[in-house]
N, C-alpha and C. Protein backbone atom coordinates (compact mmCIF):
# COMPACT_ATOMS: atom_id res chain seq x y z
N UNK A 1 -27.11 -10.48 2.84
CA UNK A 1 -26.43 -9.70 3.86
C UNK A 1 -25.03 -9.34 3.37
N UNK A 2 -24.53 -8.05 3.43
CA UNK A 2 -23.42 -7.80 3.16
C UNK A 2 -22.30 -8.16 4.17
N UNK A 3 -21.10 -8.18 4.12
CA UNK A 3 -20.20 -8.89 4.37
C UNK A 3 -19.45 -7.36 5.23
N UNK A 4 -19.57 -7.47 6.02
CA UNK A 4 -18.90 -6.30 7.01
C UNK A 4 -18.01 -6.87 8.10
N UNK A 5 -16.99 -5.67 8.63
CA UNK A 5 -16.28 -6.31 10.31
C UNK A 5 -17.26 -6.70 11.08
N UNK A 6 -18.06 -5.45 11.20
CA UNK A 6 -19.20 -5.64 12.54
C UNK A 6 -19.90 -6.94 12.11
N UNK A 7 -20.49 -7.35 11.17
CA UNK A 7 -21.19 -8.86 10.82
C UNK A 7 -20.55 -9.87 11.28
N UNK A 8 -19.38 -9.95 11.01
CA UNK A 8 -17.98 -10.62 11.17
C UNK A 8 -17.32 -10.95 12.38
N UNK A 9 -17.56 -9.83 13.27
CA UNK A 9 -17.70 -9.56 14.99
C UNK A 9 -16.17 -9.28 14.79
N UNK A 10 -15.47 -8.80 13.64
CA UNK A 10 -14.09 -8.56 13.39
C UNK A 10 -13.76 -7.63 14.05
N UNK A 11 -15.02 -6.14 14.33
CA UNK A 11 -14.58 -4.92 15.39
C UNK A 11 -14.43 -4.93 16.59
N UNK A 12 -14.70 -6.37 17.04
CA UNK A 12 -14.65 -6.59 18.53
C UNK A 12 -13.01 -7.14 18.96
N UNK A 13 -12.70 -7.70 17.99
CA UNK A 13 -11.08 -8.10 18.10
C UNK A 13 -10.30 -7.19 18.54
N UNK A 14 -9.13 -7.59 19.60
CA UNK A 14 -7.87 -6.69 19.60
C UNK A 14 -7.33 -5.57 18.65
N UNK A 15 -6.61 -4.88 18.47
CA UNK A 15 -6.10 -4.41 17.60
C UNK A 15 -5.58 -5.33 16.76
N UNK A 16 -4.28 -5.40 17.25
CA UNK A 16 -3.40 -6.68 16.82
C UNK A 16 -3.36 -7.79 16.50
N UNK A 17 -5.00 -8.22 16.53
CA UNK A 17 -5.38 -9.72 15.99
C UNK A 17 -6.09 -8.91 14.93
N UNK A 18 -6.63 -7.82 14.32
CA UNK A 18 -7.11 -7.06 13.39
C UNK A 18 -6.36 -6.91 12.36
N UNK A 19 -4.91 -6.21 12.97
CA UNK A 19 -3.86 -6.19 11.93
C UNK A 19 -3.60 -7.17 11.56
N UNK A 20 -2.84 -8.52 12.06
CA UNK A 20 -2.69 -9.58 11.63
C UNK A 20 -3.89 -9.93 10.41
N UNK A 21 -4.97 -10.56 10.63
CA UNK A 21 -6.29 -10.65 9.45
C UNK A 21 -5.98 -9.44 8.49
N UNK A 22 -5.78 -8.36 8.25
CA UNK A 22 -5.59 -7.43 7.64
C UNK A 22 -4.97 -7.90 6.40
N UNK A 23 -2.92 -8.09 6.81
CA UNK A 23 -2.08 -8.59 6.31
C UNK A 23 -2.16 -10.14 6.01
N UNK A 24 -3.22 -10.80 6.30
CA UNK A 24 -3.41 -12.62 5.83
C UNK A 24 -4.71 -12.28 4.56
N UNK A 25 -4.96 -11.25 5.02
CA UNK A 25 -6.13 -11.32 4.03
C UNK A 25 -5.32 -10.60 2.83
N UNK A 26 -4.70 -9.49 3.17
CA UNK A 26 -3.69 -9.04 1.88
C UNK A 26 -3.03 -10.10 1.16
N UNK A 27 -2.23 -11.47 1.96
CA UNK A 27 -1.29 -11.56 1.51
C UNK A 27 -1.74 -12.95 0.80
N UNK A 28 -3.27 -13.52 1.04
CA UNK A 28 -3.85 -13.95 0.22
C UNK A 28 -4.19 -13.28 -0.67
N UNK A 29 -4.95 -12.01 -1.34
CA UNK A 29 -5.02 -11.67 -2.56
C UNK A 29 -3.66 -11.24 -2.93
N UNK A 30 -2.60 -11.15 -2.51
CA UNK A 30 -1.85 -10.95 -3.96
C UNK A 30 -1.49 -12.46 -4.26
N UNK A 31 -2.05 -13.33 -3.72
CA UNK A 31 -1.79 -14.31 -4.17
C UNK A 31 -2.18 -14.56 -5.66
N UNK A 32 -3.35 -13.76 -5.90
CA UNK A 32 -4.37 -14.04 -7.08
C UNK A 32 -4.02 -12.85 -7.87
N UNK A 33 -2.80 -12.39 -8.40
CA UNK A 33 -2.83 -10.88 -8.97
C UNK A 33 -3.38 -10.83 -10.51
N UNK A 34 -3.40 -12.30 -10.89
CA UNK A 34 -4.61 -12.01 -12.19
C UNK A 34 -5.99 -11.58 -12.44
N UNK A 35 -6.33 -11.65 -10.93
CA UNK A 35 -7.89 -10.81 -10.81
C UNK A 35 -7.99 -9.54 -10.35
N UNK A 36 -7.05 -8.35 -10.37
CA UNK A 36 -6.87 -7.51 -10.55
C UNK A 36 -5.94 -6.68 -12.11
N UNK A 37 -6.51 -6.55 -12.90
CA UNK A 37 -6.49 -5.91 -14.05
C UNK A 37 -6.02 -4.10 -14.23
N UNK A 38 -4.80 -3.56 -14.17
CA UNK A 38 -4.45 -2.09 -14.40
C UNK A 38 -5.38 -1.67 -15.57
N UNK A 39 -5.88 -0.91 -15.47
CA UNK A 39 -6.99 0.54 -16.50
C UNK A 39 -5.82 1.06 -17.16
N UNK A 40 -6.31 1.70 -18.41
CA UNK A 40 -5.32 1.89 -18.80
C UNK A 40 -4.88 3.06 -18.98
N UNK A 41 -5.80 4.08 -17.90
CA UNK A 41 -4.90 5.34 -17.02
C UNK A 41 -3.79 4.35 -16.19
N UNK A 42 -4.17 3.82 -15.37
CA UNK A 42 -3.04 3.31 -14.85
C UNK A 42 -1.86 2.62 -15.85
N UNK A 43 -1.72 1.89 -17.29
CA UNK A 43 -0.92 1.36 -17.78
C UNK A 43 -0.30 2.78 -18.36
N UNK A 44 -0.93 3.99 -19.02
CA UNK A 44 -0.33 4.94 -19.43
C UNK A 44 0.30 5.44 -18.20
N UNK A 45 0.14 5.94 -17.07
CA UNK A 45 0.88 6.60 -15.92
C UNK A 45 2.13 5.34 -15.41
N UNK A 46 1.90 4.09 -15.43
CA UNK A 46 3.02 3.55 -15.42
C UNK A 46 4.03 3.88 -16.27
N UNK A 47 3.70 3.40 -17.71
CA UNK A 47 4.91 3.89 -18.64
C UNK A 47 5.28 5.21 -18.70
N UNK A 48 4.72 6.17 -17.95
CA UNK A 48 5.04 7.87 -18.26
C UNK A 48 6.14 7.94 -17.08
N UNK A 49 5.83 6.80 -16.00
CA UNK A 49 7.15 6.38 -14.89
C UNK A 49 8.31 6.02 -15.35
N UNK A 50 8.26 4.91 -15.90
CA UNK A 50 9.29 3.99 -16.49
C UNK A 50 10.20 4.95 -17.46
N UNK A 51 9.59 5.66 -18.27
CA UNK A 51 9.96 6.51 -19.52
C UNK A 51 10.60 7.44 -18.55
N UNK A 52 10.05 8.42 -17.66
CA UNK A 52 10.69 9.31 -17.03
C UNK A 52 11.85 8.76 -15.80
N UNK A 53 11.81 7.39 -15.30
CA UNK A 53 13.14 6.69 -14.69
C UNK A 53 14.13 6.50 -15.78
N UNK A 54 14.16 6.02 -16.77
CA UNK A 54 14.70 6.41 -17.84
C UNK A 54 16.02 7.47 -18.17
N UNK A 55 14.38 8.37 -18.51
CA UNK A 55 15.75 9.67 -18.66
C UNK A 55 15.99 10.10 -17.59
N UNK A 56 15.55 9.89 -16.61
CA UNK A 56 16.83 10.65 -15.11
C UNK A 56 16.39 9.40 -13.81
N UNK A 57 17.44 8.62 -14.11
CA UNK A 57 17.67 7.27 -13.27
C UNK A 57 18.39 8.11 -12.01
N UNK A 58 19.18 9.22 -11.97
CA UNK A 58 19.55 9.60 -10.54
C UNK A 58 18.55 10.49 -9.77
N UNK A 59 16.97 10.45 -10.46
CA UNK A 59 16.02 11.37 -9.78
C UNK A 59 15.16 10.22 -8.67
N UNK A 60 15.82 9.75 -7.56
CA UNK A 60 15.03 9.15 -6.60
C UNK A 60 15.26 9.55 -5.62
N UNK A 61 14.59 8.40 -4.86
CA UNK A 61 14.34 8.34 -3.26
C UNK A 61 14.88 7.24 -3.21
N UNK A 62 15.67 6.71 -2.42
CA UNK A 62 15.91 5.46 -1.69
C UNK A 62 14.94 5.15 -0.21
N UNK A 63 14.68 3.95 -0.50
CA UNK A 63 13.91 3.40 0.97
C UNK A 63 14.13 3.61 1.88
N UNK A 64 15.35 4.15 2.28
CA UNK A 64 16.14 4.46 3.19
C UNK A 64 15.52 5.54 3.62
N UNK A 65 15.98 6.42 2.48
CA UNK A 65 15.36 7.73 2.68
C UNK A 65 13.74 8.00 3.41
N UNK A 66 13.18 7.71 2.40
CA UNK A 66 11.52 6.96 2.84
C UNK A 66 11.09 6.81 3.96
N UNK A 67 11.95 5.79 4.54
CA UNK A 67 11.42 5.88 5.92
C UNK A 67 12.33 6.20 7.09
N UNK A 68 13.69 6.84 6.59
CA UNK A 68 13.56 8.27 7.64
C UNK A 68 12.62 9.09 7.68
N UNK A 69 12.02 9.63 6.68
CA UNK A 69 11.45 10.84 6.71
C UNK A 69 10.19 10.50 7.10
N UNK A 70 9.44 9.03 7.02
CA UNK A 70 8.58 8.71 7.83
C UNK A 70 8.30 8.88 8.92
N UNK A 71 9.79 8.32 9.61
CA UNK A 71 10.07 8.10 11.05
C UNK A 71 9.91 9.16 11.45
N UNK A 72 10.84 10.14 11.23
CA UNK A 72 10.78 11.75 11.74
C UNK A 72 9.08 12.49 11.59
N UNK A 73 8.70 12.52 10.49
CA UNK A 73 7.39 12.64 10.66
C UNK A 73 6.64 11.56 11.70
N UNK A 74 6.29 11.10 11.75
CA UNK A 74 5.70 10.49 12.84
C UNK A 74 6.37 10.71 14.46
N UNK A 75 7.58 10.94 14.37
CA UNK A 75 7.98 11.26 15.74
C UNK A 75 7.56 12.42 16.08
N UNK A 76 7.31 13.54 15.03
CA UNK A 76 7.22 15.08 15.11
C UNK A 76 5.44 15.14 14.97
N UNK A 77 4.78 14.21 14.56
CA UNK A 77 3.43 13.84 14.03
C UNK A 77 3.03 15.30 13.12
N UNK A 78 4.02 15.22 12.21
CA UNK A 78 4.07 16.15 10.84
C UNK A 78 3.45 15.37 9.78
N UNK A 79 1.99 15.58 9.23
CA UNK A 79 1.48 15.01 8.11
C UNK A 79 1.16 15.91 7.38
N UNK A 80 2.47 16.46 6.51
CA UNK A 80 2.18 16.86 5.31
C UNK A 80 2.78 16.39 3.89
């Protein structure tokens, strides 16, 4: 039998006891981050990051930023 919410009776839960399990179950696997392995599209697109923070360290976003523009999108419910 495969391992599902509905098996689980997990879809019958609150929201908020959903989210919670969500984030315990996340925050057990990163417990284990050696059993997740980067491909090495992903190790090349990292370093093509790193290399390009590099040469232009003043080309960001601050978190800040981030989630203003979250906030405002979601207040405006703008998803683009």
């Amino acid at each position: 039998m495969a391992v599902s919410a509905k098996a689980l009776g997990i879809d019958t839960l609150p929201i908020a006891d959903r989210v919670a399990l969500v984030q315990e179950i996340w925050a057990s696997i990163a417990l284990e981050p050696e059993a997740f392995k980067m491909t090495n599209a992903q190790i090349v697109e990292l370093g093509r990051r790193v290399a390009d923070d590099e040469v232009n360290p003043g080309d960001v976003v601050s978190a800040d930023e981030v989630f203003a523009t979250a906030r405002a999108r979601l207040a405006n419910r703008q998803w683009r």
